[in-house]
C-alpha atoms as a PDB file:
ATOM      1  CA  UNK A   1      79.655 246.197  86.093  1.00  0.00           C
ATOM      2  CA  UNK A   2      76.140 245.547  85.316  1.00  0.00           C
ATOM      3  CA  UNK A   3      75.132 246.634  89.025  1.00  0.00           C
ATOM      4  CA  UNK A   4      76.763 249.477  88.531  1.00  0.00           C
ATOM      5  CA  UNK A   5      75.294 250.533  84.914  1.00  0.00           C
ATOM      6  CA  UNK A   6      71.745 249.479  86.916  1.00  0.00           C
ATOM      7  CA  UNK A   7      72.259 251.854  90.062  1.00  0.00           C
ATOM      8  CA  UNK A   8      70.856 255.478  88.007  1.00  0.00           C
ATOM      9  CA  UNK A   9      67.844 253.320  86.965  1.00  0.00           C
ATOM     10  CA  UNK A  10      67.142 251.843  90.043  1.00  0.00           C
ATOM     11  CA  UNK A  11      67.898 255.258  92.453  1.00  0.00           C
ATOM     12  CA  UNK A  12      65.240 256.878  90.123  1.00  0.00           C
ATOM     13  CA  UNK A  13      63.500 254.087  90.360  1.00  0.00           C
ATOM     14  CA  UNK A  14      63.103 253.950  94.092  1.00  0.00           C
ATOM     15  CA  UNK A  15      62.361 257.712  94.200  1.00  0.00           C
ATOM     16  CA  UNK A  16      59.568 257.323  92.227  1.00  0.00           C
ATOM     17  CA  UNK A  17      58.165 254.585  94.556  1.00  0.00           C
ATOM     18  CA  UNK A  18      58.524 256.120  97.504  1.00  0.00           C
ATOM     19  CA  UNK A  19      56.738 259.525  96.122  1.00  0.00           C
ATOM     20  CA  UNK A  20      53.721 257.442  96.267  1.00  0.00           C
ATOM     21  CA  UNK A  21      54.387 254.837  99.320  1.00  0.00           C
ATOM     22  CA  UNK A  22      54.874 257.107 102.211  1.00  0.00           C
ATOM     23  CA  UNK A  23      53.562 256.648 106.047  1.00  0.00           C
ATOM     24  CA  UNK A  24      51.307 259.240 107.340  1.00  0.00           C
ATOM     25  CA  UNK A  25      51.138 259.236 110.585  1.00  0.00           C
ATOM     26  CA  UNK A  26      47.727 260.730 110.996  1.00  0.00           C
ATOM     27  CA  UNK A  27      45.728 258.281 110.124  1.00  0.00           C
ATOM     28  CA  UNK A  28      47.294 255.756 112.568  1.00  0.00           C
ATOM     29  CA  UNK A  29      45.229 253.828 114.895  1.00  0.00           C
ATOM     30  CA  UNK A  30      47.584 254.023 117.928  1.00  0.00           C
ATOM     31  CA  UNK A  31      50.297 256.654 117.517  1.00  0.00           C
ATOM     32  CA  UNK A  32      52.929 255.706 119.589  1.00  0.00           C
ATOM     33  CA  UNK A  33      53.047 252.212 117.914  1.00  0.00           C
ATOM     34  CA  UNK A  34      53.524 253.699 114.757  1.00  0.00           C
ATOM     35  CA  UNK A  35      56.067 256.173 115.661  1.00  0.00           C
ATOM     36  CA  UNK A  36      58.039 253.110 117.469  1.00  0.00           C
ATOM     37  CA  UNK A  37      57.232 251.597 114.041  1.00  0.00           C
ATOM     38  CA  UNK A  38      58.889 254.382 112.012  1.00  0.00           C
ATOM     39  CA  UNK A  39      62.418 254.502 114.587  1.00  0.00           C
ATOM     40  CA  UNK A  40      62.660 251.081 115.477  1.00  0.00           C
ATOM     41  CA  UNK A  41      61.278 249.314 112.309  1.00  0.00           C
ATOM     42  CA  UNK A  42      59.524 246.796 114.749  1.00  0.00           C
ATOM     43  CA  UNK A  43      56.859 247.078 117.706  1.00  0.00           C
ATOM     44  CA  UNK A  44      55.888 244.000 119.888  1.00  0.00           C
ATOM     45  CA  UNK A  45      52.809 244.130 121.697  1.00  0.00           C
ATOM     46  CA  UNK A  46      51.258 241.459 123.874  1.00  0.00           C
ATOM     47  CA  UNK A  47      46.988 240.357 124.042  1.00  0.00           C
ATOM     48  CA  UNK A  48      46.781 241.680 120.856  1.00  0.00           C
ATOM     49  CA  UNK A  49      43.912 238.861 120.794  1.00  0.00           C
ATOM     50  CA  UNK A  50      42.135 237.123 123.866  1.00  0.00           C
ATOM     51  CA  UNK A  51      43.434 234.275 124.458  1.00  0.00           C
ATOM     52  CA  UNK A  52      40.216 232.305 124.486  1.00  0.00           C
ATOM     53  CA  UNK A  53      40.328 233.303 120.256  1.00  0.00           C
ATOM     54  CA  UNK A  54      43.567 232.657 120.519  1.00  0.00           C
ATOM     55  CA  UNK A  55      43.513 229.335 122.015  1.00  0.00           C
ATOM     56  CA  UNK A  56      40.466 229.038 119.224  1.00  0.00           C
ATOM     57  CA  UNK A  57      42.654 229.432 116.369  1.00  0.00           C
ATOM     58  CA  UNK A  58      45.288 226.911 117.427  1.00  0.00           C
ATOM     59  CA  UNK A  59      43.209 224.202 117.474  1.00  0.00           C
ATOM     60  CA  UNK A  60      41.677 225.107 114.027  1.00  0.00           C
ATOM     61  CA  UNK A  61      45.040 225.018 112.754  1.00  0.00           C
ATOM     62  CA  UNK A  62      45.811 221.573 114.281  1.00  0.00           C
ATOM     63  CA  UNK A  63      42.374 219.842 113.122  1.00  0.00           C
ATOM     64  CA  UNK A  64      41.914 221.842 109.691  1.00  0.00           C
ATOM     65  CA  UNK A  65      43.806 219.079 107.802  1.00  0.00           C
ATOM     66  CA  UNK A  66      45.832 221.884 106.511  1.00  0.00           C
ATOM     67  CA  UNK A  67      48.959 220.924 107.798  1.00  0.00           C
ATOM     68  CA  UNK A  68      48.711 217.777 106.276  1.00  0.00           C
ATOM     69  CA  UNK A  69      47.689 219.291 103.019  1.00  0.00           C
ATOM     70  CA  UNK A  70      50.745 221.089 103.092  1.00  0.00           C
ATOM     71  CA  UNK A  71      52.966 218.099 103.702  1.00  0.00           C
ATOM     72  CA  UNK A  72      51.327 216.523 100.937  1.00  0.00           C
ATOM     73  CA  UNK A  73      52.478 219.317  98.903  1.00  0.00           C
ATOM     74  CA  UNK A  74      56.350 219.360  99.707  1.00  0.00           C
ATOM     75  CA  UNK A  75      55.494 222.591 101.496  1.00  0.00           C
ATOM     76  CA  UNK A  76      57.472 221.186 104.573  1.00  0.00           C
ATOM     77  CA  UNK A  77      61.016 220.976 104.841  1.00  0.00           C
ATOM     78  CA  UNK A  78      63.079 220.585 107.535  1.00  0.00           C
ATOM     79  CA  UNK A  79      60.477 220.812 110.469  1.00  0.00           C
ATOM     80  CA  UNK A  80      59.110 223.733 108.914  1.00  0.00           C
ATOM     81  CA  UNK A  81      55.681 223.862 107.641  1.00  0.00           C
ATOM     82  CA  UNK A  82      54.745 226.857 105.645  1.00  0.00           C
ATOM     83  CA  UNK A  83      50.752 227.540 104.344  1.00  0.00           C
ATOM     84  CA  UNK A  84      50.428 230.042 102.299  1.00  0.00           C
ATOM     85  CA  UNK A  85      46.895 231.846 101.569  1.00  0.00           C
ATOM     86  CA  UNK A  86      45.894 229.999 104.968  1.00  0.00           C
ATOM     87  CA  UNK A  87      42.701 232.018 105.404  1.00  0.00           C
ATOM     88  CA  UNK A  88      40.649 229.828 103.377  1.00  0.00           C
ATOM     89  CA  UNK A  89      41.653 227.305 105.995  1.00  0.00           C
ATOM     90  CA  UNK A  90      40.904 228.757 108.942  1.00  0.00           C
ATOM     91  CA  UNK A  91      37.000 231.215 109.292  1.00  0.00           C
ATOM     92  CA  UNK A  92      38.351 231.527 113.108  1.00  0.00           C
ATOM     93  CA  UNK A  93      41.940 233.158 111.904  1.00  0.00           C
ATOM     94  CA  UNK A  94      39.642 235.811 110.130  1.00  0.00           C
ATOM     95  CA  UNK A  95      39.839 238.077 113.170  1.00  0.00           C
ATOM     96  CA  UNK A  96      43.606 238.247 112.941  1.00  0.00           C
ATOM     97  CA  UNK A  97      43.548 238.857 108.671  1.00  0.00           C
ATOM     98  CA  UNK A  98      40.571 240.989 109.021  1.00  0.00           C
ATOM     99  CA  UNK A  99      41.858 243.064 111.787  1.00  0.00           C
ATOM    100  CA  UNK A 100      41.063 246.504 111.125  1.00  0.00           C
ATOM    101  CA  UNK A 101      44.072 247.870 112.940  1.00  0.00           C
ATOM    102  CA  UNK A 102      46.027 245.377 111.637  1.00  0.00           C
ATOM    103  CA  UNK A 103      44.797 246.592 107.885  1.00  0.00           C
ATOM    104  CA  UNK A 104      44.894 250.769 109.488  1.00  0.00           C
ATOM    105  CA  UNK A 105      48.667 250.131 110.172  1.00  0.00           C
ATOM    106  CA  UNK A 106      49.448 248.488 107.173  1.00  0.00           C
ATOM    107  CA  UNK A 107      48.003 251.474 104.942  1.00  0.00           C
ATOM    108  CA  UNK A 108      49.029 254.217 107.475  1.00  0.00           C
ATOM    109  CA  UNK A 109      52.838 252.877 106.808  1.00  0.00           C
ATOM    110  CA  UNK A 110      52.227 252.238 103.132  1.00  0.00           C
ATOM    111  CA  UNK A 111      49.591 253.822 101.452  1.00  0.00           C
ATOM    112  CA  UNK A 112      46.023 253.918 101.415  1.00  0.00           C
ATOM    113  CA  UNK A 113      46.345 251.709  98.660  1.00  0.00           C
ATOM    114  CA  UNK A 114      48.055 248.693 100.159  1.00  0.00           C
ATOM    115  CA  UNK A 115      47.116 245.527 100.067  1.00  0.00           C
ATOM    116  CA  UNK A 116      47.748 242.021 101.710  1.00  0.00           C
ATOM    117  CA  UNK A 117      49.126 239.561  99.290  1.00  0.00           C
ATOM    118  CA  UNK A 118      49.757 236.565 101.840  1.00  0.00           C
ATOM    119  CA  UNK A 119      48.459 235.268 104.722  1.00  0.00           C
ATOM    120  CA  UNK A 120      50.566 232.299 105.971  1.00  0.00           C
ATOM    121  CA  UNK A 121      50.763 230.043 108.541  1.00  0.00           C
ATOM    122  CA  UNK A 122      54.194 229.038 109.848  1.00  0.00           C
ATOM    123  CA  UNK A 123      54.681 225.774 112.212  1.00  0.00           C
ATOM    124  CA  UNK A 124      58.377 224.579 113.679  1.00  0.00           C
ATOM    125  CA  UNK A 125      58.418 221.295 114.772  1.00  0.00           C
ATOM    126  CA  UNK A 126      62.694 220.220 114.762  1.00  0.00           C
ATOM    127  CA  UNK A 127      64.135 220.939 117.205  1.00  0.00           C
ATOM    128  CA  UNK A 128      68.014 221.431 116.361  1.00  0.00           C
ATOM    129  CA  UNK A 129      69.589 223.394 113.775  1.00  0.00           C
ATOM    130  CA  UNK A 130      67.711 223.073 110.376  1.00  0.00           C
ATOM    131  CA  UNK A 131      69.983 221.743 107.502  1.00  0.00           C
ATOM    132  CA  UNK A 132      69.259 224.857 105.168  1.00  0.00           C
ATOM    133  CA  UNK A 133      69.656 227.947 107.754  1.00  0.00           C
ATOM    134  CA  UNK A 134      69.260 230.836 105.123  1.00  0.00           C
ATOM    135  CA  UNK A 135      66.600 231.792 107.676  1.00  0.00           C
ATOM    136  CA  UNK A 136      68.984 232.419 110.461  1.00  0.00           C
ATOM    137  CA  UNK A 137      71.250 234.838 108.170  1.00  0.00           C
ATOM    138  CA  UNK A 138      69.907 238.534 108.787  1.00  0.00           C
ATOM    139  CA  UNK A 139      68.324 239.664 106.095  1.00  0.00           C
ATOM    140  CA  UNK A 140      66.217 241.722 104.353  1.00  0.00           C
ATOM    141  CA  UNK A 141      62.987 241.136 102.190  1.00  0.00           C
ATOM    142  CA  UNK A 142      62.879 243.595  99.370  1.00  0.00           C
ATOM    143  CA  UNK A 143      63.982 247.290  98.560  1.00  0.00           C
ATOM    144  CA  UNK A 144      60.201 248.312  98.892  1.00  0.00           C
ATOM    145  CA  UNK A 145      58.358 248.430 102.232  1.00  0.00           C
ATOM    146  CA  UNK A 146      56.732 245.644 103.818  1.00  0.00           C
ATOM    147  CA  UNK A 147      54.155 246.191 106.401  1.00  0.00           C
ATOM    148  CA  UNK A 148      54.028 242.426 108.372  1.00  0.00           C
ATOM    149  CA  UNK A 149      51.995 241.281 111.416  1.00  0.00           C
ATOM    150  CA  UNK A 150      53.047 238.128 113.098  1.00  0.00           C
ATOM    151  CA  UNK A 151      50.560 236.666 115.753  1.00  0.00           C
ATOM    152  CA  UNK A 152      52.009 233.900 118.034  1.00  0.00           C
ATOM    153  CA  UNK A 153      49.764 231.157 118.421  1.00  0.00           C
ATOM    154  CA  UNK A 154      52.157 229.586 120.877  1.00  0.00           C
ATOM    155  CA  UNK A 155      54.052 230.997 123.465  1.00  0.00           C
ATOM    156  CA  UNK A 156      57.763 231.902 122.108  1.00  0.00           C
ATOM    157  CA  UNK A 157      60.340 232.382 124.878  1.00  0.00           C
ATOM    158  CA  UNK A 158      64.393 232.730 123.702  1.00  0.00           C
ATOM    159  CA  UNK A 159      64.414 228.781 122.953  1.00  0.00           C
ATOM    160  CA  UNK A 160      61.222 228.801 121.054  1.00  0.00           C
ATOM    161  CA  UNK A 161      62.852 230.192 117.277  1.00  0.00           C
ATOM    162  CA  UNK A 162      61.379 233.923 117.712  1.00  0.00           C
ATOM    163  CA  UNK A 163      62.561 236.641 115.231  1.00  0.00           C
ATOM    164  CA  UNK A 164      65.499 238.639 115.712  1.00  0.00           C
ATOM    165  CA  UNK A 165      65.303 242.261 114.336  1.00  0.00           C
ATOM    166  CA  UNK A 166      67.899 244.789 114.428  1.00  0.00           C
ATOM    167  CA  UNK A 167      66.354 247.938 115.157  1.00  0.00           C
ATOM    168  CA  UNK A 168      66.625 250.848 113.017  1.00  0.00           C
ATOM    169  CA  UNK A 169      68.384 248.701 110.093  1.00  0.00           C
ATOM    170  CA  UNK A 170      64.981 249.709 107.952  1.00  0.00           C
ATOM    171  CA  UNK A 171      66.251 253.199 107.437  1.00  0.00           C
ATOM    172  CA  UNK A 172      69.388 254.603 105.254  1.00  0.00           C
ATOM    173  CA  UNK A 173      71.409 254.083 102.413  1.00  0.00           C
ATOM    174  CA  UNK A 174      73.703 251.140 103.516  1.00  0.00           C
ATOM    175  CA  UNK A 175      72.384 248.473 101.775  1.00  0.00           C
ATOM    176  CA  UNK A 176      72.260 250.248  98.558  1.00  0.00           C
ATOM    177  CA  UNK A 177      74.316 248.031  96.248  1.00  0.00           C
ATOM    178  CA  UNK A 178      72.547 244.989  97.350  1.00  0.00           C
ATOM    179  CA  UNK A 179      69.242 246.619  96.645  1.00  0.00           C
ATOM    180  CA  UNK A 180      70.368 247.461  93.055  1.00  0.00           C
ATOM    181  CA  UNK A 181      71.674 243.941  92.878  1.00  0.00           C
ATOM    182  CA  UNK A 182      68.379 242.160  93.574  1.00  0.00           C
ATOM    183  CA  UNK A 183      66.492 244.643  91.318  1.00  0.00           C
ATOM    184  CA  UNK A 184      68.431 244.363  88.156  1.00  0.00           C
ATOM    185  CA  UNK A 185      69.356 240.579  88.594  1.00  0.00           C
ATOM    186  CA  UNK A 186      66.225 238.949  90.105  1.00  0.00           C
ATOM    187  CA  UNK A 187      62.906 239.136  88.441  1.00  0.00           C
ATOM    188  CA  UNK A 188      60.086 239.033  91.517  1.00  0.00           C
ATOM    189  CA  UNK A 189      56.851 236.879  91.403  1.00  0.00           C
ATOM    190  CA  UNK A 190      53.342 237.807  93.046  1.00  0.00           C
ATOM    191  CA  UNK A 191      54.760 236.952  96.252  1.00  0.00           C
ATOM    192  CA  UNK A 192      57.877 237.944  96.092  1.00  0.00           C
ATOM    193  CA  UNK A 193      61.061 237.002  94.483  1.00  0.00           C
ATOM    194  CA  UNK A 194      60.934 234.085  92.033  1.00  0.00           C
ATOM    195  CA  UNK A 195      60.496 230.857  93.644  1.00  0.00           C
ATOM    196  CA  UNK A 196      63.569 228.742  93.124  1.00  0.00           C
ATOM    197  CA  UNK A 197      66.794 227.867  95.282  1.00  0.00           C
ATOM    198  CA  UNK A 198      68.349 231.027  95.154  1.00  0.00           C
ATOM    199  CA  UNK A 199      65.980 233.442  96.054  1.00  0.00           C
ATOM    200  CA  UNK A 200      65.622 231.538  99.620  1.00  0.00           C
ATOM    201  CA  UNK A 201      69.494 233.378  99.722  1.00  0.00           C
ATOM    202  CA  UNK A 202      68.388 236.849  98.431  1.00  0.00           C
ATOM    203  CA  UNK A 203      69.189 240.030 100.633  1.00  0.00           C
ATOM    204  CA  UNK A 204      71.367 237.600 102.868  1.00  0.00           C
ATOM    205  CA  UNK A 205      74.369 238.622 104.379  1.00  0.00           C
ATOM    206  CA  UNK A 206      76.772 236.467 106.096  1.00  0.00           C
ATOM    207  CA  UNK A 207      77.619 236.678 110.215  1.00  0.00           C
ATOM    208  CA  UNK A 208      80.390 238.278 109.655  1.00  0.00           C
ATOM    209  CA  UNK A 209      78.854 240.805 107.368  1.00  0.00           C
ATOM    210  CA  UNK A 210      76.122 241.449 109.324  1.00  0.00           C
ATOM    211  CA  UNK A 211      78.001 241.884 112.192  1.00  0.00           C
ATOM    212  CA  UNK A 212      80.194 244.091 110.740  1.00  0.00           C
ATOM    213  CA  UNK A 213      77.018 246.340 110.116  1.00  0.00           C
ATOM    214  CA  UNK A 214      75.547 246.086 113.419  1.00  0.00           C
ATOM    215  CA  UNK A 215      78.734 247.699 114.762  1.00  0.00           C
ATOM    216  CA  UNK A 216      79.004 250.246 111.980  1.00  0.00           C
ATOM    217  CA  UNK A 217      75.972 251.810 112.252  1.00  0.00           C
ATOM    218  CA  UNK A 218      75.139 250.806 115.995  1.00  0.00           C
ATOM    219  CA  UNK A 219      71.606 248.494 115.789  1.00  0.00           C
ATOM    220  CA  UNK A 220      70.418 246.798 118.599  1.00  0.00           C
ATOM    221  CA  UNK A 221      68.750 243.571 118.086  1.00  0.00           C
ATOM    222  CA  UNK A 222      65.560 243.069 119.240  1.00  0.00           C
ATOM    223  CA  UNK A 223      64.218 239.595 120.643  1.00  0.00           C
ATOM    224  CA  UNK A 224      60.711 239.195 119.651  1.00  0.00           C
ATOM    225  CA  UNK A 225      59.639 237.189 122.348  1.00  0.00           C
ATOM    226  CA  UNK A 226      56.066 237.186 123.602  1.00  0.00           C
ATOM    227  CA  UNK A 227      53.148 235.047 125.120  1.00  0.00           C
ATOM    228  CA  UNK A 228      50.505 233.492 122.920  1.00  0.00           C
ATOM    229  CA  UNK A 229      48.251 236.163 121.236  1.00  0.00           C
ATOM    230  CA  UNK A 230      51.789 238.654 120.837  1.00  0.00           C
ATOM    231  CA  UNK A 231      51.821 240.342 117.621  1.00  0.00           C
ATOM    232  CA  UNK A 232      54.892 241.474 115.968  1.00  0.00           C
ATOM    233  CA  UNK A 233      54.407 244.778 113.410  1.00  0.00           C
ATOM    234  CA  UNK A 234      57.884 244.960 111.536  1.00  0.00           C
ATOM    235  CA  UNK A 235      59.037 246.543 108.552  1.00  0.00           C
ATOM    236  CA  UNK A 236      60.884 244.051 106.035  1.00  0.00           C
ATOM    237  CA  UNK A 237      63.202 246.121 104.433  1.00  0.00           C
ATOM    238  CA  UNK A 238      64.982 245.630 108.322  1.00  0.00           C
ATOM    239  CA  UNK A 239      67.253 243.039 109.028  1.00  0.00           C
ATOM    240  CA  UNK A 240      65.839 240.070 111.153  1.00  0.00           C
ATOM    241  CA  UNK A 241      66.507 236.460 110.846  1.00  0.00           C
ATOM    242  CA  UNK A 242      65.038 233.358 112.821  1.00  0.00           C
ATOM    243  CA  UNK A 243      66.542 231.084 115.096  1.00  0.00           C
ATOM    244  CA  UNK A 244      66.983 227.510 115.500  1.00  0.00           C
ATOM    245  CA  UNK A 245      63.853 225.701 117.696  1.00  0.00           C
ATOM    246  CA  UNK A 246      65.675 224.679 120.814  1.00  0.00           C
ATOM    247  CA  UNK A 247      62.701 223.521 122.663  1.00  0.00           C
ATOM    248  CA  UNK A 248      58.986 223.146 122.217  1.00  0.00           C
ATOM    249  CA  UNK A 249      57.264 224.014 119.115  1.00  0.00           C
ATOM    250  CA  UNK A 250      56.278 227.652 117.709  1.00  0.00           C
ATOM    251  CA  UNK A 251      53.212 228.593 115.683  1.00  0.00           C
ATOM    252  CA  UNK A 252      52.166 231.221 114.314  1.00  0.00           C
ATOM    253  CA  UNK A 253      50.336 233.666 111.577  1.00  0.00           C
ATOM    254  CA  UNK A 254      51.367 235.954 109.196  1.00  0.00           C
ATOM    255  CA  UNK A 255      49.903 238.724 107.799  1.00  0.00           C
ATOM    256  CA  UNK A 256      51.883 240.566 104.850  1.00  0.00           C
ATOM    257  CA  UNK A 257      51.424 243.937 102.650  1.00  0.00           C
ATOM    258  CA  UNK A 258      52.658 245.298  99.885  1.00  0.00           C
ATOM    259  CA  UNK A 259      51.544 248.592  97.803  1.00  0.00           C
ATOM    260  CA  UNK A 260      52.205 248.468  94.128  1.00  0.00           C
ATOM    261  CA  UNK A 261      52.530 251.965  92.358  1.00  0.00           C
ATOM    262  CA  UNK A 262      50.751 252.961  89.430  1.00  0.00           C
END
């Protein structure tokens, strides 16, 4: 019931958002990115970076002390080691969360106005299938856009964990009542939704469920696999999960926006 007393709020809500957050395609640096962008809700492109910088940036990451900062900090569970604000860590990485076209996207499919509000670094070490998997349920981040760029620092082949996006999911009124339900239920921190158990769950949907969409409304999943130096542009608002390390380890860099209306 209270969804439903929620939804009027929230559908104006929304429409006042997106009178301000809108893409313009003009002011794109590469066009037909952006316009894969806008169908597919995800674009993978390979040598976005050399791989000499690359190759640069992995071993800063490795001999930073970072990681072990973060371990020291509980912010590794399950073979995965997340750093967030990372930049500080890493001058080399500065390319990547400087990029101009990175930041000429980002505002092109946003607004002028929007910012990055986290710059991570993710690192899978287990192999096998973690013991919390909310990851691997498709989901989506957040009613509002999100802009993200993902840089491999590793190569990530079908075994090494890479993100699963089904394409065109970004777009359309299907997920609706979940969107109402995470906006009038779930208050939302700086970085996202507030940091306790259940918010690793929000905008989850079970296999089934997210089957059951797939073959509803026809997505095809995209494997975004790629050599080192790949980037991954995708829209968050899409449904994409990760996968289980089978092999190997995967590293890599995230760069995430946001634009915040008046």
């Amino acid at each position: 019931m209270l969804v439903w007393t929620a939804l009027p709020h929230f559908v104006w809500t929304k429409h006042r958002y997106f009178h301000q957050c809108q893409p313009d395609p003009l002011s794109a640096p590469d066009s037909a990115c952006f316009q894969q962008l806008l169908q597919d809700g995800v674009v993978v492109r390979e040598n976005f970076l050399p791989a000499k910088t690359v190759a640069a940036i992995r071993d800063e990451v490795q001999t930073s002390g970072m990681l072990e900062h973060a371990r020291s900090k509980s912010y590794h569970r399950d073979g995965v080691c997340i750093v967030e604000q990372a930049a500080q860590w890493l001058p080399t990485a500065q390319c990547f969360y400087q990029h101009p076209m990175i930041r000429q996207m980002a505002q092109a499919y946003l607004a002028q106005r929007a910012m990055q509000f986290r710059q991570i670094v993710n690192y899978k070490t287990q192999v096998g299938q973690s013991a919390q998997p909310f990851e691997l349920f498709f989901h989506f981040d957040d009613w509002k856009p999100r802009f993200k760029a993902f840089l491999y620092l590793t190569d990530v082949g079908e075994q090494e964990a890479p993100l699963v996006y089904l394409k065109g999911s970004h777009r359309g009124l299907w997920r609706l009542w979940k969107e109402t339900e995470l906006f009038c239920l779930y208050r939302q921190s700086a970085q996202g939704f507030a940091d306790n158990w259940e918010s690793l769950f929000l905008g989850c949907y079970f296999p089934h469920q997210a089957r059951r969409l797939q073959e509803l409304w026809g997505w095809q999943p995209q494997v975004c696999t790629g050599t080192a130096g790949t980037v991954i542009f995708f829209d968050g608002r899409g449904l994409h999960r990760g996968n289980w390390l089978q092999r190997n380890q995967r590293l890599l860099l995230g760069s995430l926006w946001k634009y915040e209306e008046d």
